[in-house]
Protein backbone atom coordinates (compact mmCIF):
# COMPACT_ATOMS: atom_id res chain seq x y z
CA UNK A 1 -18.20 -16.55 -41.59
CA UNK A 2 -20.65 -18.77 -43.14
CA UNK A 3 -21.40 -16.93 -46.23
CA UNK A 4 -17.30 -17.45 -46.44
CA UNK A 5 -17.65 -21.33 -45.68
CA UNK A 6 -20.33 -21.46 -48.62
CA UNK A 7 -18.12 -19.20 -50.82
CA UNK A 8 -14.94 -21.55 -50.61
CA UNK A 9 -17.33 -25.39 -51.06
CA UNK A 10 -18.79 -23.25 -54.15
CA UNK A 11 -15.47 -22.71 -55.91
CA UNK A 12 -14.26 -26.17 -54.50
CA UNK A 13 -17.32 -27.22 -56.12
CA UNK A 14 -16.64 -25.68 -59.64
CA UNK A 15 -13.13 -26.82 -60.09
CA UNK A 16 -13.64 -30.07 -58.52
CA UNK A 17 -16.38 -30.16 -61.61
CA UNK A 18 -13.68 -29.05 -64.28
CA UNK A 19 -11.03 -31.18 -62.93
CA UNK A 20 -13.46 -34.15 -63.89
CA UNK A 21 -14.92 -32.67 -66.93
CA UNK A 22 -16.23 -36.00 -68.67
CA UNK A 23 -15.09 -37.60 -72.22
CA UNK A 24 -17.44 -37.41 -73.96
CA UNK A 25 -18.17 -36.54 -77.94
CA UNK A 26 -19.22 -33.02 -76.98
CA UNK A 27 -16.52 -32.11 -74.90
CA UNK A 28 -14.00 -33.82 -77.70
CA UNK A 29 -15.17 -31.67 -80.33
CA UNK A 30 -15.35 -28.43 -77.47
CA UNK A 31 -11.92 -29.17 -76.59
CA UNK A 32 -10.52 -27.77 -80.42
CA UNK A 33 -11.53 -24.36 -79.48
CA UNK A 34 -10.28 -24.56 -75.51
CA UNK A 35 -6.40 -23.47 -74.25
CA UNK A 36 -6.03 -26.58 -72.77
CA UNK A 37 -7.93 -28.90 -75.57
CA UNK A 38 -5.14 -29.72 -77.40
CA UNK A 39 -3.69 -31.88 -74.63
CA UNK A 40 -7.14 -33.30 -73.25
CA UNK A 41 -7.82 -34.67 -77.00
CA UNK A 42 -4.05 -36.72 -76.93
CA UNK A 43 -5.19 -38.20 -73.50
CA UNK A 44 -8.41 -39.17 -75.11
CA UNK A 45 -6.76 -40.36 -78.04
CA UNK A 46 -4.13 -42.65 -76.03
CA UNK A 47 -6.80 -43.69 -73.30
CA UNK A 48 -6.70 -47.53 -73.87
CA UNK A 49 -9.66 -48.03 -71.40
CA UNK A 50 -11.66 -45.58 -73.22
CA UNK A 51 -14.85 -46.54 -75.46
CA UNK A 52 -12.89 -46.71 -79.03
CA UNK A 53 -15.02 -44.25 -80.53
CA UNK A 54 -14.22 -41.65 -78.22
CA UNK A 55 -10.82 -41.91 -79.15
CA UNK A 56 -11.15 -41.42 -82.85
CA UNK A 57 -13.13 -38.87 -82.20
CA UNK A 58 -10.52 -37.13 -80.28
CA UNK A 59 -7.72 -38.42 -83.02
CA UNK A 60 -9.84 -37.25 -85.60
CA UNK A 61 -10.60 -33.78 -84.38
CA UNK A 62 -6.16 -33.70 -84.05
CA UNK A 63 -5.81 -34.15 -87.71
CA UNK A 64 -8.43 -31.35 -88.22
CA UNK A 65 -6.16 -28.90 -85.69
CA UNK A 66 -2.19 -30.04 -87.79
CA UNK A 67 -1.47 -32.65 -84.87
CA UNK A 68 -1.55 -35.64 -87.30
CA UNK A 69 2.47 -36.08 -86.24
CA UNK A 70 0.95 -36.88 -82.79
CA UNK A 71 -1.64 -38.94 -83.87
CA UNK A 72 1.07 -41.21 -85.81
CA UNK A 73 3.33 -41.39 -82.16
CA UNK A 74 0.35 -42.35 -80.57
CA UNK A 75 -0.33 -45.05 -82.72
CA UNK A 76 2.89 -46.34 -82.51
CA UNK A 77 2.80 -47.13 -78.78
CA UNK A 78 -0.82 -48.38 -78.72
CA UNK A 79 -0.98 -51.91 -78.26
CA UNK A 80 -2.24 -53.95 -81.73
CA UNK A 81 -5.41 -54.88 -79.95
CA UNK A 82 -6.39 -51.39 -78.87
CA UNK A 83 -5.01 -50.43 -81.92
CA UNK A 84 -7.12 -52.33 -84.48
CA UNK A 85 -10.36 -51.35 -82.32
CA UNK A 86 -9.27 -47.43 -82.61
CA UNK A 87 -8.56 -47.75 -86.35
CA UNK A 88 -11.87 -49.18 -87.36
CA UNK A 89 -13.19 -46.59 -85.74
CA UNK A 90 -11.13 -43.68 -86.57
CA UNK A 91 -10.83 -44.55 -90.43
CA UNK A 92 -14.72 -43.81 -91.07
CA UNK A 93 -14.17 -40.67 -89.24
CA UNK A 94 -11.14 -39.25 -91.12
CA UNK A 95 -12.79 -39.90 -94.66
CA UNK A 96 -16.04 -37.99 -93.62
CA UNK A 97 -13.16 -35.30 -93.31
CA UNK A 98 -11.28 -36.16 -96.48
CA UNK A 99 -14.08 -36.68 -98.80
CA UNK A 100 -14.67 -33.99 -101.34
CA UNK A 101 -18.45 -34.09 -102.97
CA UNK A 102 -17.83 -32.62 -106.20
CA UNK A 103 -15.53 -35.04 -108.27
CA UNK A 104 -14.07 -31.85 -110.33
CA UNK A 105 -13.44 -30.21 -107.05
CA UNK A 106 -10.17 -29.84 -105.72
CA UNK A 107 -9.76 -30.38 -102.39
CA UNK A 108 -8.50 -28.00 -99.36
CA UNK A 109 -6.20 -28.12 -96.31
CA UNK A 110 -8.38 -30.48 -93.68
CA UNK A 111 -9.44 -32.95 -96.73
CA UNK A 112 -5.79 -32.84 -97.72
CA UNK A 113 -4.73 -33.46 -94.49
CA UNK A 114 -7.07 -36.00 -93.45
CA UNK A 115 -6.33 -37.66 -96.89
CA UNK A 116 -3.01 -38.06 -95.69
CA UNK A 117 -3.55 -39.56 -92.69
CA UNK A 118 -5.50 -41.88 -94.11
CA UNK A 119 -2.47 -42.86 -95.69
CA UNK A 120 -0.44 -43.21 -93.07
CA UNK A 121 -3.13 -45.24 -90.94
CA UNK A 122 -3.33 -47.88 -93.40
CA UNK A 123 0.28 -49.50 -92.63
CA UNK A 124 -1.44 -50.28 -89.10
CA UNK A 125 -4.85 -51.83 -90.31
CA UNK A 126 -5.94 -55.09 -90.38
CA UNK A 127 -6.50 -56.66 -93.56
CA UNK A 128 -10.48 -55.78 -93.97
CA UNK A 129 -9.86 -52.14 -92.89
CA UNK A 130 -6.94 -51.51 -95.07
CA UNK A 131 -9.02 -52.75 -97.98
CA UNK A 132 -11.96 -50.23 -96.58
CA UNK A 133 -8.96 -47.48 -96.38
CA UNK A 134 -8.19 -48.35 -100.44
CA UNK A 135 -11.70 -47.98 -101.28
CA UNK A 136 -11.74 -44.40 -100.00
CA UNK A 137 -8.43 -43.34 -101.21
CA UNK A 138 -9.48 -44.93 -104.31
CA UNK A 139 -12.83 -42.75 -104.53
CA UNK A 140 -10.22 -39.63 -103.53
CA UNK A 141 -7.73 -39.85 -106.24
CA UNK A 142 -9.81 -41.51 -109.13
CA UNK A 143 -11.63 -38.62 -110.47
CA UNK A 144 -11.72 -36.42 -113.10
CA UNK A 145 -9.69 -34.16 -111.35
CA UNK A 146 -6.95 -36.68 -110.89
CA UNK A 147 -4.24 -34.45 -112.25
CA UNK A 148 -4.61 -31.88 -109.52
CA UNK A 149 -5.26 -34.08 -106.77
CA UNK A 150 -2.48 -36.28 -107.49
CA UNK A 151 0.06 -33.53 -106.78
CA UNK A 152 -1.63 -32.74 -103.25
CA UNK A 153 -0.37 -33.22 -99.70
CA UNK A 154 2.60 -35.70 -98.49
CA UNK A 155 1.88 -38.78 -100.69
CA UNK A 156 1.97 -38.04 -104.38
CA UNK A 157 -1.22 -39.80 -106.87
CA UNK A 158 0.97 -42.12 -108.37
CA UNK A 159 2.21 -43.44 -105.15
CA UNK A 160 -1.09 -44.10 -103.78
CA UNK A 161 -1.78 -46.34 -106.59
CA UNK A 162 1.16 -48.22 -106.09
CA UNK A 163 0.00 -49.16 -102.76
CA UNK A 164 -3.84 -49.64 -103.57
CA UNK A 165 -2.75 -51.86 -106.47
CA UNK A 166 -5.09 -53.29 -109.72
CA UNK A 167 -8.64 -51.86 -108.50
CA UNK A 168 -6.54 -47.97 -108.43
CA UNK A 169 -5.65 -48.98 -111.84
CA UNK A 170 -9.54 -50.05 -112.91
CA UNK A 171 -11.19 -47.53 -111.35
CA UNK A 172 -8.69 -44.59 -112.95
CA UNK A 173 -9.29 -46.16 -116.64
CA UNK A 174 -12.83 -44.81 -116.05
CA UNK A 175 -11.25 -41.34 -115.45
CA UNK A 176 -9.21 -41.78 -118.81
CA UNK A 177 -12.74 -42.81 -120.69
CA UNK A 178 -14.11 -39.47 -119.36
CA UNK A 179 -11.40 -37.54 -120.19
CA UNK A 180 -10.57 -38.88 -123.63
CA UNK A 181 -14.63 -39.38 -124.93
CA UNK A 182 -15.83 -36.17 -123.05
CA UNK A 183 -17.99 -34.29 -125.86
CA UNK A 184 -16.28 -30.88 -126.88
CA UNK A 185 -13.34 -32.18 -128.38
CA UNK A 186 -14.09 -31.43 -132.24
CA UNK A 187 -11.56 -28.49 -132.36
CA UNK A 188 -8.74 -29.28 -129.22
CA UNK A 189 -8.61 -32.61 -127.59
CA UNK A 190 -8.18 -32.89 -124.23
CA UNK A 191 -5.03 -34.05 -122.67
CA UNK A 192 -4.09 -37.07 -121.12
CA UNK A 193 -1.76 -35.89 -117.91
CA UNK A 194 1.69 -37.37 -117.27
CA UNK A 195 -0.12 -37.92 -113.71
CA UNK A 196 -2.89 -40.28 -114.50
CA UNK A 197 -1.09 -42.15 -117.12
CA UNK A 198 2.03 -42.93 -113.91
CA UNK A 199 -0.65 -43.41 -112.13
CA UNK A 200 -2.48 -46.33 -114.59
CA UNK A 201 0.84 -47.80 -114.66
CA UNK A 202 1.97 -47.72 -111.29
CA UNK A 203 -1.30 -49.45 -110.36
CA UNK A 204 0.48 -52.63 -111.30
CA UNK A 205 -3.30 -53.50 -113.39
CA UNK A 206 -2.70 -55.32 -116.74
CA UNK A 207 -5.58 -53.53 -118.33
CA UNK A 208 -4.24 -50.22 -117.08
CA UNK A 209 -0.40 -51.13 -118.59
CA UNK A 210 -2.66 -52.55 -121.73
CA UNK A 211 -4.34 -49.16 -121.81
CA UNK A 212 -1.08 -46.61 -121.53
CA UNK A 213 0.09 -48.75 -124.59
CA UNK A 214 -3.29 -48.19 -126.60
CA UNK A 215 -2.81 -44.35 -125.22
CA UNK A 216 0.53 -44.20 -126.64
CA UNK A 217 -0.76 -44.91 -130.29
CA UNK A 218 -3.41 -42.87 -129.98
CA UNK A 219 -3.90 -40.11 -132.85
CA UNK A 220 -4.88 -37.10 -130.21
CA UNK A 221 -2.97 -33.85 -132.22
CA UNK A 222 -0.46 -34.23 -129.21
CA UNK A 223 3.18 -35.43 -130.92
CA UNK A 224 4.97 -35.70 -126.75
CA UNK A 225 1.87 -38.37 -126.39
CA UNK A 226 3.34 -41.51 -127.10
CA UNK A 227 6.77 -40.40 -125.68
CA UNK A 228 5.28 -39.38 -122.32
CA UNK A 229 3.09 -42.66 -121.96
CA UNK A 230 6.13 -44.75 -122.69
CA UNK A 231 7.94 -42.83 -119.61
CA UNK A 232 4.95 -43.51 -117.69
CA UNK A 233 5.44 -47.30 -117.88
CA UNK A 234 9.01 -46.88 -117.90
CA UNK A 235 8.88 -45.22 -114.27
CA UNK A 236 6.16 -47.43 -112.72
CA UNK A 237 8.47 -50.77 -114.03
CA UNK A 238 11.94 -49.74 -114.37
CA UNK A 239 13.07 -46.57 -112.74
CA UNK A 240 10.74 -44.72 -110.42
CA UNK A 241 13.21 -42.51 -109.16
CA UNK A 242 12.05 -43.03 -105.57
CA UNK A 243 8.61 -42.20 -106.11
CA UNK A 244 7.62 -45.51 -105.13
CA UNK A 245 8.50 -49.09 -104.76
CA UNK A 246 8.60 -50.51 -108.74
CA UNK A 247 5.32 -51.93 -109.93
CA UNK A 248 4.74 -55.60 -109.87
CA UNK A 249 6.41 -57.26 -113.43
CA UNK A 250 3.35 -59.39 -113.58
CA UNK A 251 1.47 -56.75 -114.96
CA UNK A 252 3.57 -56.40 -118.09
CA UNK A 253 3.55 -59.99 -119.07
CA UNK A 254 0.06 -60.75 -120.44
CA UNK A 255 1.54 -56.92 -122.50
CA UNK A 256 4.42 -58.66 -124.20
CA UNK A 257 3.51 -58.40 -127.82
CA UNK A 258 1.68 -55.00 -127.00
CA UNK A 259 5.75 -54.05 -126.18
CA UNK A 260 7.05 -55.83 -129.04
CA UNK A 261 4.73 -53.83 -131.72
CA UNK A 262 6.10 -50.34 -130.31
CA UNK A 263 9.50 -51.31 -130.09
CA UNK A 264 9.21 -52.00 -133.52
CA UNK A 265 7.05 -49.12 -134.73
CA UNK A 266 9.51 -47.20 -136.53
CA UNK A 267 7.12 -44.18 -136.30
CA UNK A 268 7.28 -43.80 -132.67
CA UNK A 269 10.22 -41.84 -131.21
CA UNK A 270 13.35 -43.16 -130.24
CA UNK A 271 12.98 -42.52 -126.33
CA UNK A 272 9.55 -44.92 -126.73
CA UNK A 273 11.04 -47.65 -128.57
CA UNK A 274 14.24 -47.56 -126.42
CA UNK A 275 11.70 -47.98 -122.91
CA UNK A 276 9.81 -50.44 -124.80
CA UNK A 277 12.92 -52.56 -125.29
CA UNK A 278 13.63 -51.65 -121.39
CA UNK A 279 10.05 -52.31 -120.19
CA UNK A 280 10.48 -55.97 -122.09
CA UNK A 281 13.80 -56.52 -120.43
CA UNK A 282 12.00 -55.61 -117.21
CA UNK A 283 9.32 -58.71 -117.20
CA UNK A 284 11.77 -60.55 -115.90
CA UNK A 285 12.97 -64.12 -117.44
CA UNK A 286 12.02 -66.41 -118.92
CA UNK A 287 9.25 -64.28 -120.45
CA UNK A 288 11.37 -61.65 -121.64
CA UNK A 289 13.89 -64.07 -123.37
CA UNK A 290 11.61 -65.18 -126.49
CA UNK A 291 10.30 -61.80 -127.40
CA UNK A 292 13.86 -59.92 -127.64
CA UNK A 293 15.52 -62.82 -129.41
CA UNK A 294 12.62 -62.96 -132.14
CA UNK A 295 12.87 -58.67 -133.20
CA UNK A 296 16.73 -59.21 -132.47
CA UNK A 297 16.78 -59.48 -137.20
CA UNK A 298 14.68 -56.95 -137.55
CA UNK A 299 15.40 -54.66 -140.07
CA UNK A 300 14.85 -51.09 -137.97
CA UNK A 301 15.92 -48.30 -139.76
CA UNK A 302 17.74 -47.05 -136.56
CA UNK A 303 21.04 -49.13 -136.76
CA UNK A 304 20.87 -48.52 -132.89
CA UNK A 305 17.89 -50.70 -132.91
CA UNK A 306 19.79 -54.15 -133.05
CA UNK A 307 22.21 -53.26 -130.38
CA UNK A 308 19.72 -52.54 -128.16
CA UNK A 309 17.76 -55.56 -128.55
CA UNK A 310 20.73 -57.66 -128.18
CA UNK A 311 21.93 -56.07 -124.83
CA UNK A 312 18.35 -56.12 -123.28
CA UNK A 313 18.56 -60.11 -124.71
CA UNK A 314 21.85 -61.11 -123.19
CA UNK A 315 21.02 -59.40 -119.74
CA UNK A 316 17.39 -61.30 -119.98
CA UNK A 317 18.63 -64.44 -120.59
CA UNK A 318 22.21 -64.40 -119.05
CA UNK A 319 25.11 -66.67 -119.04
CA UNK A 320 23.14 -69.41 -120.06
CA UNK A 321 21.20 -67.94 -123.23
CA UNK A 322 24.05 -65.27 -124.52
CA UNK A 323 24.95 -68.12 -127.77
CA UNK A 324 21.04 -67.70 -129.04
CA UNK A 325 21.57 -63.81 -129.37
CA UNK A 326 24.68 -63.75 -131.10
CA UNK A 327 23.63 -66.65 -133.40
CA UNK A 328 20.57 -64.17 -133.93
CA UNK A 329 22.51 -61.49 -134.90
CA UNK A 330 21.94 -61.30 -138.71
CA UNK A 331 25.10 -61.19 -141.24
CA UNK A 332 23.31 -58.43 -143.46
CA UNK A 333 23.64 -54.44 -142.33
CA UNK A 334 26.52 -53.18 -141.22
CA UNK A 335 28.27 -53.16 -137.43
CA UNK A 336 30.36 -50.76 -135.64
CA UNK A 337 33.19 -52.41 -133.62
CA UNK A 338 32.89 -49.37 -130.42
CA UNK A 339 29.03 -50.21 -130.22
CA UNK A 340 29.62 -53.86 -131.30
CA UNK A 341 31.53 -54.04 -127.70
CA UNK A 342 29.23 -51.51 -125.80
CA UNK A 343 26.38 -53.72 -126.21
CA UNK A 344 27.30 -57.08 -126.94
CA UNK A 345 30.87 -59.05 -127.09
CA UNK A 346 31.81 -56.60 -123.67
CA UNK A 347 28.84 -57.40 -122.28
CA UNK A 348 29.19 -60.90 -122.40
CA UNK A 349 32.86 -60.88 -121.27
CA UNK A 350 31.23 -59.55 -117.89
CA UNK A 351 29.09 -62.49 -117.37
CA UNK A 352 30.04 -65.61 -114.87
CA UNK A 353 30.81 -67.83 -114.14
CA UNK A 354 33.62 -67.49 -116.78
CA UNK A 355 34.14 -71.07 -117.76
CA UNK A 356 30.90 -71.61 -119.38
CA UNK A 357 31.41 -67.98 -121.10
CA UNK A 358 34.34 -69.26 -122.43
CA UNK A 359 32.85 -72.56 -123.30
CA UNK A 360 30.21 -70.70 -125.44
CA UNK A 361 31.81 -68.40 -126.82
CA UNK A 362 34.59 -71.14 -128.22
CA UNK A 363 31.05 -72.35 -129.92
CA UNK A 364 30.48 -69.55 -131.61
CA UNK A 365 34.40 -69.30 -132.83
CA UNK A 366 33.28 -72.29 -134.73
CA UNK A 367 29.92 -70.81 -136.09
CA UNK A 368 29.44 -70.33 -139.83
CA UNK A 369 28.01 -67.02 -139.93
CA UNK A 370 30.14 -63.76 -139.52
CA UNK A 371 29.01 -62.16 -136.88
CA UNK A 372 29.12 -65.21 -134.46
CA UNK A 373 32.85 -65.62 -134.86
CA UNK A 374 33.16 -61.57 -134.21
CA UNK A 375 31.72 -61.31 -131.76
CA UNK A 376 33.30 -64.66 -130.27
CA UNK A 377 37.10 -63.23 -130.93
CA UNK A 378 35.68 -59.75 -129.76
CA UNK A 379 34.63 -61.10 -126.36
CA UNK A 380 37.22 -63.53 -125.59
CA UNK A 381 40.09 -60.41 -126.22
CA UNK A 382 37.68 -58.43 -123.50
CA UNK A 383 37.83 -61.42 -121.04
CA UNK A 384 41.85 -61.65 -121.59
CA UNK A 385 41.36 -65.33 -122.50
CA UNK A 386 45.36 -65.46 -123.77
CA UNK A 387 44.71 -69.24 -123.88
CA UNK A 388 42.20 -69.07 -126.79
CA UNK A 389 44.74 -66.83 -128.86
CA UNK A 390 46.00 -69.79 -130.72
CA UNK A 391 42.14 -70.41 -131.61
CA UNK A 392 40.98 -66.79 -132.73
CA UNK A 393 44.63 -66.50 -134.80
CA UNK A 394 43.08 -69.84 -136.79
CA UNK A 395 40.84 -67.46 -138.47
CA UNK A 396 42.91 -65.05 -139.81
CA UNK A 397 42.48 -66.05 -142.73
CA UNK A 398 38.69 -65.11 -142.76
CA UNK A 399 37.86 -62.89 -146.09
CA UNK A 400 34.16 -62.02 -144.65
CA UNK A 401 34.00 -58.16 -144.81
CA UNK A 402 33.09 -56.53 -140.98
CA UNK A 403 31.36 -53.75 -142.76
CA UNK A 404 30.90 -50.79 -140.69
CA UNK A 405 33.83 -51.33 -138.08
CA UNK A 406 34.55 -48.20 -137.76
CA UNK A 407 31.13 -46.50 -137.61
CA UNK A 408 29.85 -43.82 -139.91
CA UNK A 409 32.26 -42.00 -141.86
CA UNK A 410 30.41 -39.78 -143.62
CA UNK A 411 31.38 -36.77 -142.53
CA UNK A 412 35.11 -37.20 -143.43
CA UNK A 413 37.07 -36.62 -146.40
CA UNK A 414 37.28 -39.59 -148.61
CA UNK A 415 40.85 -39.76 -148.10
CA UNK A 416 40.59 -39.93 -144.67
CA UNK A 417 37.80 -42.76 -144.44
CA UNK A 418 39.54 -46.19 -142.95
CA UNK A 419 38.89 -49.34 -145.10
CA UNK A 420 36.80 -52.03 -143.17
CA UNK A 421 39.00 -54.96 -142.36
CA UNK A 422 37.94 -58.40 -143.09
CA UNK A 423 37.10 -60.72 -140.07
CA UNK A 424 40.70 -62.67 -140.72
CA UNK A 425 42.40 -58.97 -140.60
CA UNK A 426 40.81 -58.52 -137.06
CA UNK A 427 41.12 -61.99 -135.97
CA UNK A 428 45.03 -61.16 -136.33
CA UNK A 429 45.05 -58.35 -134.40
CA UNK A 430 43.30 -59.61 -131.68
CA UNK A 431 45.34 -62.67 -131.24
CA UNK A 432 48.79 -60.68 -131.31
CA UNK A 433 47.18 -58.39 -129.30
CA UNK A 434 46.20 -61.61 -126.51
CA UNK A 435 49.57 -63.03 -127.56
CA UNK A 436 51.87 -59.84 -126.50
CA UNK A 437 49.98 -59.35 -123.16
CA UNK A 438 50.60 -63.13 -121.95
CA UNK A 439 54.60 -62.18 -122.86
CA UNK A 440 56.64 -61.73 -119.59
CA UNK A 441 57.55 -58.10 -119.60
């Protein structure tokens, strides 16, 4: 009977012992290879009145076992307090498991994960600790193996350095300095990836935009080069596709002229000069506005050029600036009246508010030079303005030439080639055409 009395405060004894099995690191780090771990480590992890450390040790260790969805819901409902204490804890303790010591190596699944939640710990850190978070995302990402790393895990490279901001962007221009002055390059250059240049860009650094430009002129035996940095600035500033929030104008301002000199580099592809035009546009007024009117003359030999320019001018500048592009529009080269309206006079019959489009655009009827008045009839016949009919039929008896009006004939017959009317000719039509839709039907 006794040796049954000792038997049963034994057992009592042992269980009594597990059901209080203490929190402490060992146990936290035990409890990843126990049945019932998994569970013990949330408790740990959502334990407000335990010592912080404890806690990201237990968080930490659930990011090692795939549980990083749990460790986000926990975070969630901590309190802020609790929850600032945890992360400046727990942040240390994640990048000993993200950090990779071999900057060519490429990482695997824990550093990956780990990486990740890094990422997704930052949106709840104070200010220093999410600027201790950059610095180690920062030292994971900008490495010579950048291309590969980029692609890894949940958060793509270029998004990272969206959210990082300028020091991404300074610290991955060392990366490009490796890769383009590494030794070994006398036969094959090495490429510059689509990857680190997004990534530059997206960094929203001056110097990195300023850098991306400098790649795209760079001589490196690779003829997609300049086309594939100019889509890397064109993502980061004007479309990203939903890769990321779009990259902070400021950057391309101090870049202005940088832009100017490849949209008019008649040796670069079209695509380039077309997002250099767009990534102008894209600074945002009044800094675009000066630039695009001053290259509006120039004489590219892409006729497409000019309308281009012009569009990206009027939408810069707006209601208020649309006179100083037509009045740019030079006399000389010739004009098609379908890409005349595409770009310019339609545009500007969509701007408001539409008295003061009218007002300016009655201006221009006025204007000495061709193209002001074309355009000027052109417009006011989009905006259905049958009260300046009277006005455009006053110049019908314009002789000026509208050479090009109907685009290039060149492929046709010569007897089936239309003669370019003369700006009175047009004027004509476009008043009896104003003139029969005010008529009561």
């Amino acid at each position: 009977m006794l040796a049954r009395v000792l038997l049963i405060a034994m057992v009592t004894s042992v269980f009594g012992l597990a059901a209080c099995e203490k929190t402490n690191h060992e146990n936290i780090d035990k409890w990843t290879r126990t049945q019932k771990g998994p569970g013990k480590l949330k408790k740990a992890f959502s334990d407000e009145g335990l010592d912080p450390d404890l806690s990201a040790h237990a968080g930490t260790n659930m990011v090692r076992m795939g549980s990083d969805p749990e460790v986000r819901e926990v975070l969630e409902s901590m309190s802020p307090a609790r929850r600032v204490q945890v992360i400046e804890k727990f942040a240390p303790r994640l990048w000993d498991v993200a950090r990779i010591e071999k900057e060519d190596d490429l990482p695997g699944a824990p550093q990956i994960t780990a990486k990740d939640a890094l990422i997704g710990l930052r949106k709840y850190a104070s200010d220093p600790e999410k600027l201790q978070i950059d610095t180690y995302l920062i030292d994971w990402y900008a490495t010579i193996s950048y291309e590969g790393r980029s692609k890894v895990g949940a958060v793509l490279g270029a998004a990272v350095m969206r959210m990082v901001g300028p020091a991404g962007g300074k610290k991955l221009m060392t990366v490009a300095n490796a890769t383009i002055a590494s030794p070994g390059q006398d036969k094959a250059k090495n490429r510059v990836g689509d990857e680190l240049m997004l990534g530059l860009a997206a960094s929203g650094n001056p110097d990195a935009v300023k850098y991306v430009l400098d790649i795209a002129k760079m001589d490196r035996g690779d003829a997609t080069l300049s086309k594939r940095a100019m889509n890397a600035l064109h993502t980061a500033y004007v479309n990203p596709n939903g890769l990321f929030d779009l990259a902070d104008p400021a950057a391309l301002v101090p870049n202005l002229d940088a832009l100017v000199a490849v949209a008019k580099d008649e040796s670069m592809p079209g695509q380039a000069v077309n997002d250099a035009i767009e990534l102008i546009r894209a600074a945002g007024a009044p800094a675009c506005f000066a630039p695009l009117l001053a290259i509006i003359p120039y004489p590219h030999k892409d006729p497409r050029f000019r309308y281009a320019i012009a569009y990206a001018a009027i939408h810069c500048g707006g209601t208020k600036s649309f006179v100083e592009v037509v009045q740019a529009l030079p006399d000389s080269g010739t004009y098609a009246k379908d890409e005349l309206a595409g770009a310019v006079s339609g545009e500007i019959a969509k701007l408001t508010p539409r008295a003061t489009v009218q007002e300016g655009l009655r201006r221009l009827l006025e204007d000495k030079h061709r193209m002001a008045r074309w355009v000027a009839i052109e417009a006011l016949t989009a905006m259905k303005s049958v009260e300046d009919a009277p006005k455009i039929a006053a110049l019908s008896g314009a002789k000026d030439k509208l050479v090009g009006f109907w685009g290039d004939q060149s492929g046709k017959d010569a007897k089936d080639r239309k003669e370019d009317p003369t700006l009175g000719q047009r004027a004509k039509d476009l008043a009896d055409a104003l003139t029969r839709a005010e008529a009561p039907k």
